[in-house]
Each structure stands twice: as C-alpha cells, then as structure tokens.
PDB file of N, CA and C in Angstrom:
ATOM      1  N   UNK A   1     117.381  85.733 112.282  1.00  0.00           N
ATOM      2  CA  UNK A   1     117.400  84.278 112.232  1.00  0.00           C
ATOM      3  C   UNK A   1     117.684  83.708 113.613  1.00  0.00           C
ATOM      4  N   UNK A   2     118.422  84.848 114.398  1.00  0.00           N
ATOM      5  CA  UNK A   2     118.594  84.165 115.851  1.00  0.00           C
ATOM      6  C   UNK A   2     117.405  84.097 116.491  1.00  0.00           C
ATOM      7  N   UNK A   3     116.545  84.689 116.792  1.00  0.00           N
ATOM      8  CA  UNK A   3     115.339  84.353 117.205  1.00  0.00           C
ATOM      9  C   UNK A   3     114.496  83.473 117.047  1.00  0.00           C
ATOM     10  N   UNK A   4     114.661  82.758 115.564  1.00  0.00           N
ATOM     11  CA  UNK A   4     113.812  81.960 115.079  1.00  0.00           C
ATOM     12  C   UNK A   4     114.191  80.372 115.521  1.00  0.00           C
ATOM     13  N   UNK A   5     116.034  80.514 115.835  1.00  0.00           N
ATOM     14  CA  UNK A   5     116.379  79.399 115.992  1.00  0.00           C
ATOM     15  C   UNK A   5     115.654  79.274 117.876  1.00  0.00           C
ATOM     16  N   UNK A   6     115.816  79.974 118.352  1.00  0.00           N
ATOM     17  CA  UNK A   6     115.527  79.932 119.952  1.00  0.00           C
ATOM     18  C   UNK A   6     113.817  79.420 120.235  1.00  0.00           C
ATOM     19  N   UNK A   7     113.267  80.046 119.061  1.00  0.00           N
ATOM     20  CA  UNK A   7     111.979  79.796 118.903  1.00  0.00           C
ATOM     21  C   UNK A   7     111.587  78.309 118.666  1.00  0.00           C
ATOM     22  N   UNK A   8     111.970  78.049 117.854  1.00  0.00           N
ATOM     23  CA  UNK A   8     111.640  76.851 117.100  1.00  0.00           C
ATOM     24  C   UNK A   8     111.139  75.606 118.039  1.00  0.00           C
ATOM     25  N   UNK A   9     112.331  74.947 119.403  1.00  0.00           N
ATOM     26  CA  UNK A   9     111.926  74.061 120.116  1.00  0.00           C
ATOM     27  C   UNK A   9     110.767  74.457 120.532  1.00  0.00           C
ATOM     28  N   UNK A  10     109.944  75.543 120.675  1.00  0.00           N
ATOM     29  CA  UNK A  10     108.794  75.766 121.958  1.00  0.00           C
ATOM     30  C   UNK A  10     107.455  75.505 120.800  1.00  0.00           C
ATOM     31  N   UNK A  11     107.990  75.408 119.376  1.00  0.00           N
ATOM     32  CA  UNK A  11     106.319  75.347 118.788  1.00  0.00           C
ATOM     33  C   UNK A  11     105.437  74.028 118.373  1.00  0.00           C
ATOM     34  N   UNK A  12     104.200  73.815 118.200  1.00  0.00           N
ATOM     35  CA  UNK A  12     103.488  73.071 118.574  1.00  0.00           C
ATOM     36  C   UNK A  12     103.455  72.073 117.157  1.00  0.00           C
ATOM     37  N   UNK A  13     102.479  72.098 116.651  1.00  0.00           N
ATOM     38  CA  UNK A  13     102.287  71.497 115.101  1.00  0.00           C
ATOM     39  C   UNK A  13     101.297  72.548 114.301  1.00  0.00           C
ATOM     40  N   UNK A  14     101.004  73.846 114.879  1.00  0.00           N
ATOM     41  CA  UNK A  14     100.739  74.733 114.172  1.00  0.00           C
ATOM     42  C   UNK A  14     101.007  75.491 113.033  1.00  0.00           C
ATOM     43  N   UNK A  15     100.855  74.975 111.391  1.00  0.00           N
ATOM     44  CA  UNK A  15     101.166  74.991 110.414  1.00  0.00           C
ATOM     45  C   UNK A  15     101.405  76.695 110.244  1.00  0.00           C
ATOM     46  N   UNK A  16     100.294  77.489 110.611  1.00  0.00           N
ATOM     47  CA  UNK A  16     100.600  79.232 110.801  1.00  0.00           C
ATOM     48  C   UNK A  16     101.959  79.494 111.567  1.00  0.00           C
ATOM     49  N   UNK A  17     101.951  79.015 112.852  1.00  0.00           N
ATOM     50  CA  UNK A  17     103.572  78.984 113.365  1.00  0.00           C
ATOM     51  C   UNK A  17     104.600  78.723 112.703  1.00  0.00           C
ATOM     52  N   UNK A  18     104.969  77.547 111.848  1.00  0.00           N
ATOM     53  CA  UNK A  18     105.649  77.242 111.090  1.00  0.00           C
ATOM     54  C   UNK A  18     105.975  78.106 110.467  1.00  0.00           C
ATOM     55  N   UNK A  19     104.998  78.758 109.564  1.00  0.00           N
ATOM     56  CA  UNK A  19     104.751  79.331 108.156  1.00  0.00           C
ATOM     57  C   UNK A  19     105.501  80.544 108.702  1.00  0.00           C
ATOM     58  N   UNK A  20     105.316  81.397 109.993  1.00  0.00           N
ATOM     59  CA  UNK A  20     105.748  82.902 110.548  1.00  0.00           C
ATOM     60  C   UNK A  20     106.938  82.062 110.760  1.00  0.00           C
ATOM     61  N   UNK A  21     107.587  81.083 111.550  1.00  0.00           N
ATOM     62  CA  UNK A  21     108.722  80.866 111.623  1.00  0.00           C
ATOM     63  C   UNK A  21     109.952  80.592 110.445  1.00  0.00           C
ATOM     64  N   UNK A  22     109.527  80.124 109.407  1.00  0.00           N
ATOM     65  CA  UNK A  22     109.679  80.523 108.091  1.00  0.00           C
ATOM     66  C   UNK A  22     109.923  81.085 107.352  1.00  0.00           C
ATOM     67  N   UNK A  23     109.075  82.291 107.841  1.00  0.00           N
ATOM     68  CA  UNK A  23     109.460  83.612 106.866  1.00  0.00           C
ATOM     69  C   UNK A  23     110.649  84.486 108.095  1.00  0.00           C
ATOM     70  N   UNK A  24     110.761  83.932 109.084  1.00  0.00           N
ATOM     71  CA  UNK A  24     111.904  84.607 110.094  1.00  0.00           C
ATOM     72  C   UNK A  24     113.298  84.373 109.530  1.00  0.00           C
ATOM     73  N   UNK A  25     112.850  82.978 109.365  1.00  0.00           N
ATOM     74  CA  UNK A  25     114.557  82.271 108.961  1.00  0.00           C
ATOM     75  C   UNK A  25     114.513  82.979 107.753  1.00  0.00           C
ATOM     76  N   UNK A  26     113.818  83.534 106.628  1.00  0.00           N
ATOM     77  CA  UNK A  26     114.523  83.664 104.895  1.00  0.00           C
ATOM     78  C   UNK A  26     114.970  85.120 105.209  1.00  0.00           C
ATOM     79  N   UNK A  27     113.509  85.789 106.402  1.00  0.00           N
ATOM     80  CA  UNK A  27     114.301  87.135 106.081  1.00  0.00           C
ATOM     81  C   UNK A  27     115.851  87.536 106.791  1.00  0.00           C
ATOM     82  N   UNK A  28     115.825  86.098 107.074  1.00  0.00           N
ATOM     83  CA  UNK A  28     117.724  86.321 108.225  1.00  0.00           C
ATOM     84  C   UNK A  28     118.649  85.701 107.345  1.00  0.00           C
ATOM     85  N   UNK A  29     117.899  85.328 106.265  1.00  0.00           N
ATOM     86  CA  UNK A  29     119.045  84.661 105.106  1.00  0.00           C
ATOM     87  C   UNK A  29     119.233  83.110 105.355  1.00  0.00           C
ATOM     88  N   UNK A  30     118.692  82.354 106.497  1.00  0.00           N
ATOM     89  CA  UNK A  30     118.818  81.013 106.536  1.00  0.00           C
ATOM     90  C   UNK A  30     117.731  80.253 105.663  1.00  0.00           C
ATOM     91  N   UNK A  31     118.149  80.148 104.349  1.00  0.00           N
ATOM     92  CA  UNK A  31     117.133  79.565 103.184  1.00  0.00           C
ATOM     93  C   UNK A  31     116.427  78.250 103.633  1.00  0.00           C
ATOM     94  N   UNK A  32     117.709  77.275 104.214  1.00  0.00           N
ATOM     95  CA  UNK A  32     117.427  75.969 103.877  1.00  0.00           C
ATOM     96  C   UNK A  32     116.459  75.514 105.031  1.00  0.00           C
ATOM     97  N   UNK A  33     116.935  76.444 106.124  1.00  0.00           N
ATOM     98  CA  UNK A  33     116.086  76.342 107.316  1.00  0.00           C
ATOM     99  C   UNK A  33     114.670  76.776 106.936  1.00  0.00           C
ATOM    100  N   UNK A  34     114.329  77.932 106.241  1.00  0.00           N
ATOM    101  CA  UNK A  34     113.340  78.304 106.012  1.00  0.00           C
ATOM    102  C   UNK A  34     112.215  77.054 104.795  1.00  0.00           C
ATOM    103  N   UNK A  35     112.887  76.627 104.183  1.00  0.00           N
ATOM    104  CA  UNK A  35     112.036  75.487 103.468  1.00  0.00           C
ATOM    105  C   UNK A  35     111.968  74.496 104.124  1.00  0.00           C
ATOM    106  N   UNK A  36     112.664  74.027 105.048  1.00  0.00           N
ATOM    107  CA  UNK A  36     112.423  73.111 106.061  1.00  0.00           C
ATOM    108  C   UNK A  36     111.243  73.279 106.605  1.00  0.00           C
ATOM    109  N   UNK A  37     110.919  74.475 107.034  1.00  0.00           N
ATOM    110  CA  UNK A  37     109.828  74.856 108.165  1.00  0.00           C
ATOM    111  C   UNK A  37     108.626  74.962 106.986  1.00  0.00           C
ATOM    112  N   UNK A  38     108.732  75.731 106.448  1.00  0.00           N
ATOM    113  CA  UNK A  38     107.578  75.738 105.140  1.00  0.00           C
ATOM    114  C   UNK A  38     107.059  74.166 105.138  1.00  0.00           C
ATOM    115  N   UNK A  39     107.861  73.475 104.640  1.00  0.00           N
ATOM    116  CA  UNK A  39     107.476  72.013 104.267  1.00  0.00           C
ATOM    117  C   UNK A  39     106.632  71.169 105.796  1.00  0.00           C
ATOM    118  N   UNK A  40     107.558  71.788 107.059  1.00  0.00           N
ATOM    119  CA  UNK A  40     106.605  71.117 107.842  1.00  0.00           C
ATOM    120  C   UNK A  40     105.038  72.092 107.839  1.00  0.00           C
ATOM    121  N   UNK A  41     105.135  72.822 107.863  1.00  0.00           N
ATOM    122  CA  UNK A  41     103.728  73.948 107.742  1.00  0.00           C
ATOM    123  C   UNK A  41     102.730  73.131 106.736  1.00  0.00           C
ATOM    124  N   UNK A  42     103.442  73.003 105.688  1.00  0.00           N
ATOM    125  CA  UNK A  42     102.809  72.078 104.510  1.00  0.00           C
ATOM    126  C   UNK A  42     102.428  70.923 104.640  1.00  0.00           C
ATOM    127  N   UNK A  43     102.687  70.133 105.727  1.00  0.00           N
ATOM    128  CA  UNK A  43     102.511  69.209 106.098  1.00  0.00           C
ATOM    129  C   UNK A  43     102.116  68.612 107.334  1.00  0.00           C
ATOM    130  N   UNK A  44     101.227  69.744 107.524  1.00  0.00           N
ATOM    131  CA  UNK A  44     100.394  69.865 108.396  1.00  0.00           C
ATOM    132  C   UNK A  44      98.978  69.662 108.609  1.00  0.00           C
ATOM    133  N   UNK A  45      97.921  70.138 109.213  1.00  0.00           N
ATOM    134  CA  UNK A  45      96.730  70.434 108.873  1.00  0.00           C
ATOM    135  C   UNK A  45      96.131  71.689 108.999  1.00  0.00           C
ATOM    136  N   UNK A  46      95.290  71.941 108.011  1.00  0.00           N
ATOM    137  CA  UNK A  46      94.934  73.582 108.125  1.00  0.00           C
ATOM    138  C   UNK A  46      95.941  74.372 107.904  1.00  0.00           C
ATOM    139  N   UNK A  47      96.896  74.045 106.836  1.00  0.00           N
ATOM    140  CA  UNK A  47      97.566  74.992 106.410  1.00  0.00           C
ATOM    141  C   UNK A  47      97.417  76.356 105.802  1.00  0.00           C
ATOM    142  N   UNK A  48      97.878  77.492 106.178  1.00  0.00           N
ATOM    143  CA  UNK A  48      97.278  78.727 105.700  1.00  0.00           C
ATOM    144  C   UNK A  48      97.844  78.881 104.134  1.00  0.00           C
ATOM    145  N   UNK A  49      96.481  79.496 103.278  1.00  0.00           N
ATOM    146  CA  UNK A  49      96.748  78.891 101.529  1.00  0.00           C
ATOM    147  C   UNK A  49      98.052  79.861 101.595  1.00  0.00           C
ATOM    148  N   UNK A  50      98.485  80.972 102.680  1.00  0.00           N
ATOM    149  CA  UNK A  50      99.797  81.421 101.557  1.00  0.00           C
ATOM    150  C   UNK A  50     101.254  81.273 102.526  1.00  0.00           C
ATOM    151  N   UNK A  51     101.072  80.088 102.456  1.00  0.00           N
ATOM    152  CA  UNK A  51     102.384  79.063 102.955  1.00  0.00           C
ATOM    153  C   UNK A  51     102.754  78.781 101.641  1.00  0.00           C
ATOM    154  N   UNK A  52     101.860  78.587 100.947  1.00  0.00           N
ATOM    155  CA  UNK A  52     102.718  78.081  99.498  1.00  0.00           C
ATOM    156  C   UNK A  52     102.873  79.456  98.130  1.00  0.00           C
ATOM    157  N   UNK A  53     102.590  80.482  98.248  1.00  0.00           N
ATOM    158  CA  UNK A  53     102.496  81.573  97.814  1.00  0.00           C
ATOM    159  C   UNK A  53     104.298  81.956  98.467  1.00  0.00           C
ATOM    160  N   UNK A  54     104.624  82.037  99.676  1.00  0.00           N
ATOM    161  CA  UNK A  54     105.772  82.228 100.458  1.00  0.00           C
ATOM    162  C   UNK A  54     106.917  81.455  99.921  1.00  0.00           C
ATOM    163  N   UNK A  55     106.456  79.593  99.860  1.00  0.00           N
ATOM    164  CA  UNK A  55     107.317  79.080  99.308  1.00  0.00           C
ATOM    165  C   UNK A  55     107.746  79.363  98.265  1.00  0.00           C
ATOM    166  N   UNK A  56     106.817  79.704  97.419  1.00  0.00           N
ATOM    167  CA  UNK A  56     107.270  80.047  96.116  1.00  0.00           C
ATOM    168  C   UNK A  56     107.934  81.392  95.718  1.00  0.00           C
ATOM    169  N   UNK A  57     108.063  82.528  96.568  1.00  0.00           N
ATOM    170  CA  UNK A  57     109.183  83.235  96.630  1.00  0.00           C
ATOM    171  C   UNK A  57     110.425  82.788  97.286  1.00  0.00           C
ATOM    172  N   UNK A  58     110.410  81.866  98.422  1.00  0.00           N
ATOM    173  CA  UNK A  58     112.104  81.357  98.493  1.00  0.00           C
ATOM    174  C   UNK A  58     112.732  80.397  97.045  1.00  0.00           C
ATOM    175  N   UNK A  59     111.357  80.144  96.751  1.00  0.00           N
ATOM    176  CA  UNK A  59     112.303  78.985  95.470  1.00  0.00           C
ATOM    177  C   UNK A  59     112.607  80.041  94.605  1.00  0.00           C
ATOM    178  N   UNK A  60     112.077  80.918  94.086  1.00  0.00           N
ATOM    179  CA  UNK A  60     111.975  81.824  93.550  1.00  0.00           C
ATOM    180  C   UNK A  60     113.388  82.388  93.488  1.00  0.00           C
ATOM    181  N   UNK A  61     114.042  83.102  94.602  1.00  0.00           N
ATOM    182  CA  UNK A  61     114.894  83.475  95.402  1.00  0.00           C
ATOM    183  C   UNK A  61     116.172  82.714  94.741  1.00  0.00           C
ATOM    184  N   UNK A  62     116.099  81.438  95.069  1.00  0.00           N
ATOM    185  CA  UNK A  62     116.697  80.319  94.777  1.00  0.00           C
ATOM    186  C   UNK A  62     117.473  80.316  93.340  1.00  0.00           C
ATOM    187  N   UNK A  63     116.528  80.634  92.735  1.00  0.00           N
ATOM    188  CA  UNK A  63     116.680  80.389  91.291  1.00  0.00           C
ATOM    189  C   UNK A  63     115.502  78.851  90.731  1.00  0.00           C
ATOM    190  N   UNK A  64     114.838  78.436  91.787  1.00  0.00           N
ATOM    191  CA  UNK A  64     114.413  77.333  91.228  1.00  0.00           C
ATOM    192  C   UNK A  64     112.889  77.372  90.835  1.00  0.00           C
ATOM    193  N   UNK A  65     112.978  78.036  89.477  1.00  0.00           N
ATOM    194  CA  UNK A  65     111.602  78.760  88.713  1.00  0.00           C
ATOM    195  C   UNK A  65     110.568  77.494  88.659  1.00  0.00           C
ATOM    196  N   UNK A  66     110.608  76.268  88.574  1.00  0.00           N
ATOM    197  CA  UNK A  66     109.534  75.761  88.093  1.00  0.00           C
ATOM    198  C   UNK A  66     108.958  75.354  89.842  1.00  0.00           C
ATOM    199  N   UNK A  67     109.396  75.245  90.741  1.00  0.00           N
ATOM    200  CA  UNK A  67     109.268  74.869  92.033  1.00  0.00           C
ATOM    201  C   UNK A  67     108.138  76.453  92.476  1.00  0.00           C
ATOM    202  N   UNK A  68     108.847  76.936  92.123  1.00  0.00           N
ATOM    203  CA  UNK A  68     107.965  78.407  92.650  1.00  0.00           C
ATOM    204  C   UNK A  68     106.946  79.036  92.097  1.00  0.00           C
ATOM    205  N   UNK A  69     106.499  78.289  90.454  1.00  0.00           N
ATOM    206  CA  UNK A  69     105.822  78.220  89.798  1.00  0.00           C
ATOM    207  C   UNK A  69     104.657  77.369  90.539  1.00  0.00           C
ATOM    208  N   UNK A  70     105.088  76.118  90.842  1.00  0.00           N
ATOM    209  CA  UNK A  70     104.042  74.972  91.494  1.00  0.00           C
ATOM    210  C   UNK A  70     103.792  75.439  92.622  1.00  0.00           C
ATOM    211  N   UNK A  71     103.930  76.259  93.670  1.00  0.00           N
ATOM    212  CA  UNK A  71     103.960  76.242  94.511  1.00  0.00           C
ATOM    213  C   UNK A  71     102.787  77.754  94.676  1.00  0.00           C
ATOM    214  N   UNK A  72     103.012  78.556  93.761  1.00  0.00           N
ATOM    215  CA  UNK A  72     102.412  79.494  93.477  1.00  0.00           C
ATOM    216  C   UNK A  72     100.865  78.711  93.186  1.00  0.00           C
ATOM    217  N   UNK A  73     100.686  78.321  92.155  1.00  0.00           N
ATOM    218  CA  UNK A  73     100.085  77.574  91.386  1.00  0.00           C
ATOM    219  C   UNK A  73      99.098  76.726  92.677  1.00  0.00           C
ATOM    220  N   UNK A  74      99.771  75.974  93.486  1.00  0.00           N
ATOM    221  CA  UNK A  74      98.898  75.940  94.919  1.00  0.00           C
ATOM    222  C   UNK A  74      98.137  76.551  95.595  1.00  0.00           C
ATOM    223  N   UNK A  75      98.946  77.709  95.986  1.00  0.00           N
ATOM    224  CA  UNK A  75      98.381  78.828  96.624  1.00  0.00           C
ATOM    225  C   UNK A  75      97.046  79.490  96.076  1.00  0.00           C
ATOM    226  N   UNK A  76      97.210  79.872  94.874  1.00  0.00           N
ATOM    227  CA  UNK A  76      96.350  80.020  93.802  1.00  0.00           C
ATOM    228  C   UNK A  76      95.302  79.332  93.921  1.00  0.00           C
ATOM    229  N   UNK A  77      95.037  78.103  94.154  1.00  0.00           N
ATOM    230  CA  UNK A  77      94.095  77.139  94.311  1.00  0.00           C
ATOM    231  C   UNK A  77      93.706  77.187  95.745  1.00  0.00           C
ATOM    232  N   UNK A  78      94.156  76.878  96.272  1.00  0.00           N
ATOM    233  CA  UNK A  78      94.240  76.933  97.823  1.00  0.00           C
ATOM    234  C   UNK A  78      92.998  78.530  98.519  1.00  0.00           C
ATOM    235  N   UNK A  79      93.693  79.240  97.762  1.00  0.00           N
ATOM    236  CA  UNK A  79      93.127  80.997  98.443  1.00  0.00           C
ATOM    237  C   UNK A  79      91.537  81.589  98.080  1.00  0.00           C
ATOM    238  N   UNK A  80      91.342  81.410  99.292  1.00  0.00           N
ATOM    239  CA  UNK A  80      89.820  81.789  98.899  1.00  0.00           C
ATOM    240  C   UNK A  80      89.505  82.770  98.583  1.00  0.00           C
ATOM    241  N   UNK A  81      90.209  83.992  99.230  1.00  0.00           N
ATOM    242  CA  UNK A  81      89.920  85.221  98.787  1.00  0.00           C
ATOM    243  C   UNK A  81      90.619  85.994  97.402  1.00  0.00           C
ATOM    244  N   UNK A  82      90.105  86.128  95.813  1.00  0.00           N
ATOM    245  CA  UNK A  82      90.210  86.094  95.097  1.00  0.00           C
ATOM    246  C   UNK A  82      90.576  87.705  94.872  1.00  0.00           C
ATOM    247  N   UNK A  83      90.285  88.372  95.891  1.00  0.00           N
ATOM    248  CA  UNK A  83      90.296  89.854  96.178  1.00  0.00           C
ATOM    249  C   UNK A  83      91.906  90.176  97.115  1.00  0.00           C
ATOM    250  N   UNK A  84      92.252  89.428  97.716  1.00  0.00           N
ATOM    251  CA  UNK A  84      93.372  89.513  98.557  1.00  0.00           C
ATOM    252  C   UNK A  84      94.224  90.156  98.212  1.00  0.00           C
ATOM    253  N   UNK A  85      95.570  90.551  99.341  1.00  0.00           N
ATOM    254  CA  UNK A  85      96.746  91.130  98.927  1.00  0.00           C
ATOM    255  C   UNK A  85      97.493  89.948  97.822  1.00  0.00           C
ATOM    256  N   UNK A  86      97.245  88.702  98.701  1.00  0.00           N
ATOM    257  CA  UNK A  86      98.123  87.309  98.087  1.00  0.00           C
ATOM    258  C   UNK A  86      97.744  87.074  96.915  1.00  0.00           C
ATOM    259  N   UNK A  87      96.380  87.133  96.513  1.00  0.00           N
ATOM    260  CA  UNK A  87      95.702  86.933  95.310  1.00  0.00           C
ATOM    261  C   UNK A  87      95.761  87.729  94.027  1.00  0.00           C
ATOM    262  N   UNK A  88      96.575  88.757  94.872  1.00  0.00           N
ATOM    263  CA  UNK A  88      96.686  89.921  93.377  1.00  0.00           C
ATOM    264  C   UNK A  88      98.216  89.702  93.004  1.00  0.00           C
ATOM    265  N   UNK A  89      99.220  89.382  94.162  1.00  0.00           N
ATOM    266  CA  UNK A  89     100.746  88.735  93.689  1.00  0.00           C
ATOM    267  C   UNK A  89     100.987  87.654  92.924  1.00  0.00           C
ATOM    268  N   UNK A  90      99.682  86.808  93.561  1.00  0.00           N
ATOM    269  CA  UNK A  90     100.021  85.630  92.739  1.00  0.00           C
ATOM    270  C   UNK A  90      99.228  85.749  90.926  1.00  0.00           C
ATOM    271  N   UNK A  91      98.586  86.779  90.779  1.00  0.00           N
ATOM    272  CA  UNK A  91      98.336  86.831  89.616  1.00  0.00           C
ATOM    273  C   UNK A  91      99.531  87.593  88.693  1.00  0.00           C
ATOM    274  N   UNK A  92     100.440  88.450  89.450  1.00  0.00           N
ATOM    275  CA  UNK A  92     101.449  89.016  89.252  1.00  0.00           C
ATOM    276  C   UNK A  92     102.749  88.307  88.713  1.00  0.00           C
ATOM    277  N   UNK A  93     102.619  86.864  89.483  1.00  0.00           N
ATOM    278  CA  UNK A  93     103.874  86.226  89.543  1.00  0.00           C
ATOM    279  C   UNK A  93     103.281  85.084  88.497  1.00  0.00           C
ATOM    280  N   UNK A  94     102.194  85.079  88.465  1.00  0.00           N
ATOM    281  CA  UNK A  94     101.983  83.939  87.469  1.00  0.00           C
ATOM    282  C   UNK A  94     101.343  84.105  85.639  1.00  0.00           C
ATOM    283  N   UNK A  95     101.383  85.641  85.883  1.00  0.00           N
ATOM    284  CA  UNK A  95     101.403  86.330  84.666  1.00  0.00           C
ATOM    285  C   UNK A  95      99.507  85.603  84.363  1.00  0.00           C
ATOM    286  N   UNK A  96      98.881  86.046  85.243  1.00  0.00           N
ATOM    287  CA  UNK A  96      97.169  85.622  84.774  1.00  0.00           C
ATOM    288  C   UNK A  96      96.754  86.922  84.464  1.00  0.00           C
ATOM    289  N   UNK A  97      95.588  87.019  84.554  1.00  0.00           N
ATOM    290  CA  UNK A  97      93.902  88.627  84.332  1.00  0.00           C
ATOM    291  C   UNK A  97      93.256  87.864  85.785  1.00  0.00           C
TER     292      UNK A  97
END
C-alpha cells in the first residue's frame, strides 16, 4: 500500500491506472482507499470492463453482497470477451451457464 500511496500524485486520468492502483491499495489492505480509486477509474473514460468485476470483489470482501452483485453484473455487460479469464469468474460469482 506504500507504494501506491507515493504513486498516486504522479497519475494522469487514466481509468487502467486507477484500476492497477486499486488493486495495490486492497492487496495492502487499504479498502477505502481502494474504492476510492476504483470509483475514479469508473468515472472515467474508457474504462477497462473489469474495473467493475474488481469492484465487486472488494465489496464482496466487505461484506456488501448486493453492491458486488451490481457491480459484477456491470462487468458482465461491459466484457466483450465472453471466453475470458474475467468472464468465466464472473459466471462463477454470479451463479450463470
């Protein structure tokens, strides 16, 4: 998580940046930081579809099932490749065929 904080001032509005900066902070245990950054990723342009596949394992994490449900549920929509690593979790996590 220390890295991510040092990082953070130097990045641009690159929603992929975000999204890797993101998953820095959850895997260092800084949650809240990490949905922070998600949400700006999300609120971006050209967001990569599994920014919200990601989110929905910190909510997940969380305990906050219906958030990580929707968020999944995005991604899902979002992901073009129907063949993917992301595409076969999120059928996993969302109990589909």
């Amino acid at each position: 998580a220390r890295a991510a904080v040092v990082i953070e001032p130097h990045l641009d509005e690159s929603p992929g940046l975000w999204r890797d900066l993101a998953i820095l902070h959850a895997r260092g245990g800084a949650l809240s930081d990490a949905e922070r950054c998600f949400q700006v990723a999300i609120d971006g342009k050209r967001t990569p579809s599994d920014t919200w596949f990601h989110l929905g394992e910190l909510l997940n994490s969380k305990g906050d099932v219906a958030g990580a449900k929707l968020a999944w549920e995005t991604s899902q929509k979002k992901t073009r490749s129907k063949k993917s690593r992301v595409a076969h979790l999120l059928k996993i996590r969302l109990g589909s065929d």
